[in-house]
C-alpha atoms as a PDB file:
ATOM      1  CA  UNK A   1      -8.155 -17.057   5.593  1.00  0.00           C
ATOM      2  CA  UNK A   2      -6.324 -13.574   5.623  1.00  0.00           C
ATOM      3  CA  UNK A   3      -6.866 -10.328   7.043  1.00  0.00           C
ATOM      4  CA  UNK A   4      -6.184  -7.169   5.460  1.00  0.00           C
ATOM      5  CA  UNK A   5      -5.252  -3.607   6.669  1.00  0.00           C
ATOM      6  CA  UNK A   6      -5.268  -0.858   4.912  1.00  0.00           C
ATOM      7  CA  UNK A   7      -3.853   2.652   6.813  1.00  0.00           C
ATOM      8  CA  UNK A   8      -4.507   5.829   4.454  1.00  0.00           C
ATOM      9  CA  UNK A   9      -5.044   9.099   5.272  1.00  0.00           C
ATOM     10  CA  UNK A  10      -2.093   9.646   7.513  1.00  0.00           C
ATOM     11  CA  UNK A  11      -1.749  13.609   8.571  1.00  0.00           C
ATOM     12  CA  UNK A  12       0.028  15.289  11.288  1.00  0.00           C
ATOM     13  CA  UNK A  13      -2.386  17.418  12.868  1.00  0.00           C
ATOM     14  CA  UNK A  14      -1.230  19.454  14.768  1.00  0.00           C
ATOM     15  CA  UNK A  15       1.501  19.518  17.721  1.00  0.00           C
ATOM     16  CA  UNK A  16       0.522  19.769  21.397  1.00  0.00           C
ATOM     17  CA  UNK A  17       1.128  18.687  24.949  1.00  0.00           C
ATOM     18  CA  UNK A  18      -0.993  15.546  26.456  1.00  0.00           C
ATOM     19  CA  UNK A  19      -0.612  14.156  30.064  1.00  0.00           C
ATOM     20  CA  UNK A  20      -1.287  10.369  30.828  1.00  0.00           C
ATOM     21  CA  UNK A  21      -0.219   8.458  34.265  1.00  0.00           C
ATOM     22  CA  UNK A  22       3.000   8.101  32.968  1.00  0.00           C
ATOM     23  CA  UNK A  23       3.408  11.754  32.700  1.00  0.00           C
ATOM     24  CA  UNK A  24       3.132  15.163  30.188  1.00  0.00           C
ATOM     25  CA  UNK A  25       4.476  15.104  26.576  1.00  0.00           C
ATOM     26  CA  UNK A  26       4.781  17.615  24.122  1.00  0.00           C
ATOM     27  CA  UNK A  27       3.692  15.344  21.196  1.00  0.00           C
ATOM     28  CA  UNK A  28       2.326  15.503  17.391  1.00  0.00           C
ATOM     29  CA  UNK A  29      -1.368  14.601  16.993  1.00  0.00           C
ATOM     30  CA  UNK A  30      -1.510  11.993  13.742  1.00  0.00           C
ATOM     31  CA  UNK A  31      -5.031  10.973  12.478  1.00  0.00           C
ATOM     32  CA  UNK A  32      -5.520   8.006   9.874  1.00  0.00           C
ATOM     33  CA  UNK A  33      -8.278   5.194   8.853  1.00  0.00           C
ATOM     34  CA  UNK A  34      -7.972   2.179   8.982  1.00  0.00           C
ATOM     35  CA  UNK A  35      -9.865  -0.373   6.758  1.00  0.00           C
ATOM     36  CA  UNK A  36      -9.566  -4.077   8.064  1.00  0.00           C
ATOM     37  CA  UNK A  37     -10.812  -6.866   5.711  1.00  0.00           C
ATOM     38  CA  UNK A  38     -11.116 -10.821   6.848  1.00  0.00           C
ATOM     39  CA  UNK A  39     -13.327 -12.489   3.765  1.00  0.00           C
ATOM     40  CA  UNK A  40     -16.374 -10.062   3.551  1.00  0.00           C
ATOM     41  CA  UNK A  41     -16.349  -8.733   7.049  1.00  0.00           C
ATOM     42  CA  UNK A  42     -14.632  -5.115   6.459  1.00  0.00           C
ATOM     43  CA  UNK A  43     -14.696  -2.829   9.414  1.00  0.00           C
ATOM     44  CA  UNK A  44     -13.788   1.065   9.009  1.00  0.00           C
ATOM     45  CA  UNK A  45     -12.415   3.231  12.173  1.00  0.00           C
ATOM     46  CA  UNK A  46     -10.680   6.604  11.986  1.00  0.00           C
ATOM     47  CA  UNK A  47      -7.607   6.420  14.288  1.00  0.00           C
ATOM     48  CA  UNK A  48      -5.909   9.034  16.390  1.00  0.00           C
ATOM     49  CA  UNK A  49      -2.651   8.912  17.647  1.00  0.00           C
ATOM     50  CA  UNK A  50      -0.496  11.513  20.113  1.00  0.00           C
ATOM     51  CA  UNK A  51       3.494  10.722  19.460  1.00  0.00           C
ATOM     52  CA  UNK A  52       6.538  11.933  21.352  1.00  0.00           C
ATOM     53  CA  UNK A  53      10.002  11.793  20.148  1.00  0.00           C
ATOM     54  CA  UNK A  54      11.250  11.287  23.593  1.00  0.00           C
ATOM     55  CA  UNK A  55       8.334   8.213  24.599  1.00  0.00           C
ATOM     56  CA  UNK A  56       7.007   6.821  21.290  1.00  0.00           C
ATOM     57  CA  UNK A  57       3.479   6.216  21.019  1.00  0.00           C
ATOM     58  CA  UNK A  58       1.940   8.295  23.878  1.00  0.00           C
ATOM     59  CA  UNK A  59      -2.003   7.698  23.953  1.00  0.00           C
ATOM     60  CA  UNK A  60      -3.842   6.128  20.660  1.00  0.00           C
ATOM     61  CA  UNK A  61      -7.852   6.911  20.414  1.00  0.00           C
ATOM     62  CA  UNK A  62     -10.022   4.759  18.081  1.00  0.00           C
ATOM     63  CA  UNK A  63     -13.324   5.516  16.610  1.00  0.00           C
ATOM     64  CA  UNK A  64     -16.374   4.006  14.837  1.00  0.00           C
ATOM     65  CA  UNK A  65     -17.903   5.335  11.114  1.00  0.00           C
ATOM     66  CA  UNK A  66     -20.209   7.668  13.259  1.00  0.00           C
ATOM     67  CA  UNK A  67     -17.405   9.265  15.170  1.00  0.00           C
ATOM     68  CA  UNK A  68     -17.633   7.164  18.509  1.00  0.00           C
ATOM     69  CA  UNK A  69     -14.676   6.609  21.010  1.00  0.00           C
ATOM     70  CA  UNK A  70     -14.487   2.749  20.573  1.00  0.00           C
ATOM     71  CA  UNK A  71     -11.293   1.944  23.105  1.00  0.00           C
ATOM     72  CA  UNK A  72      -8.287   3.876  23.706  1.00  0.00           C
ATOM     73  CA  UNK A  73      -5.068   3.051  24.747  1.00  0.00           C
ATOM     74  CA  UNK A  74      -2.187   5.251  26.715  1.00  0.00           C
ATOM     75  CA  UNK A  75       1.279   4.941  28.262  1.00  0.00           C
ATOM     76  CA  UNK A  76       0.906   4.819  32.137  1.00  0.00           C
ATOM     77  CA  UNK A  77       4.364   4.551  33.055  1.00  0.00           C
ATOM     78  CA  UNK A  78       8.414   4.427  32.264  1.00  0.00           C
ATOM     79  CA  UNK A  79      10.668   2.216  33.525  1.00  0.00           C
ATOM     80  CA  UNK A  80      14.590   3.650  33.496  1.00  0.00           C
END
């Protein structure tokens, strides 16, 4: 069996400053869907995603059809 993902949509938002654990990041806010297909199970979520040039991938947010927080993820610390 496969899986299949399909990411469209992909905008920059808008550019702003988020704080996490780990610290504050001045970051750009990118939204996309996501479509993931295993046989005929298909699931839709909208994704958004705060990145920093500096830290990569700063805090991601996922959401159902309706518009739902589903699970989140974030950076909580940096190791030098």
């Amino acid at each position: 069996m496969s899986i299949t993902i399909a990411i469209t949509n992909r905008m920059v938002e808008k550019r702003e400053t988020i704080t996490t654990p780990a610290g504050t990041f001045d970051c750009y806010n990118i939204t996309y869907d996501v479509q993931t297909g295993m046989g005929f199970v298909k699931t839709n979520t909208k994704t958004a995603e705060w990145y920093s040039k500096k830290a990569g991938s700063v805090r991601t947010e996922t959401f159902d059809k309706k518009g739902k927080l589903m699970g989140y993820s974030q950076i909580t610390s940096i190791k030098k």
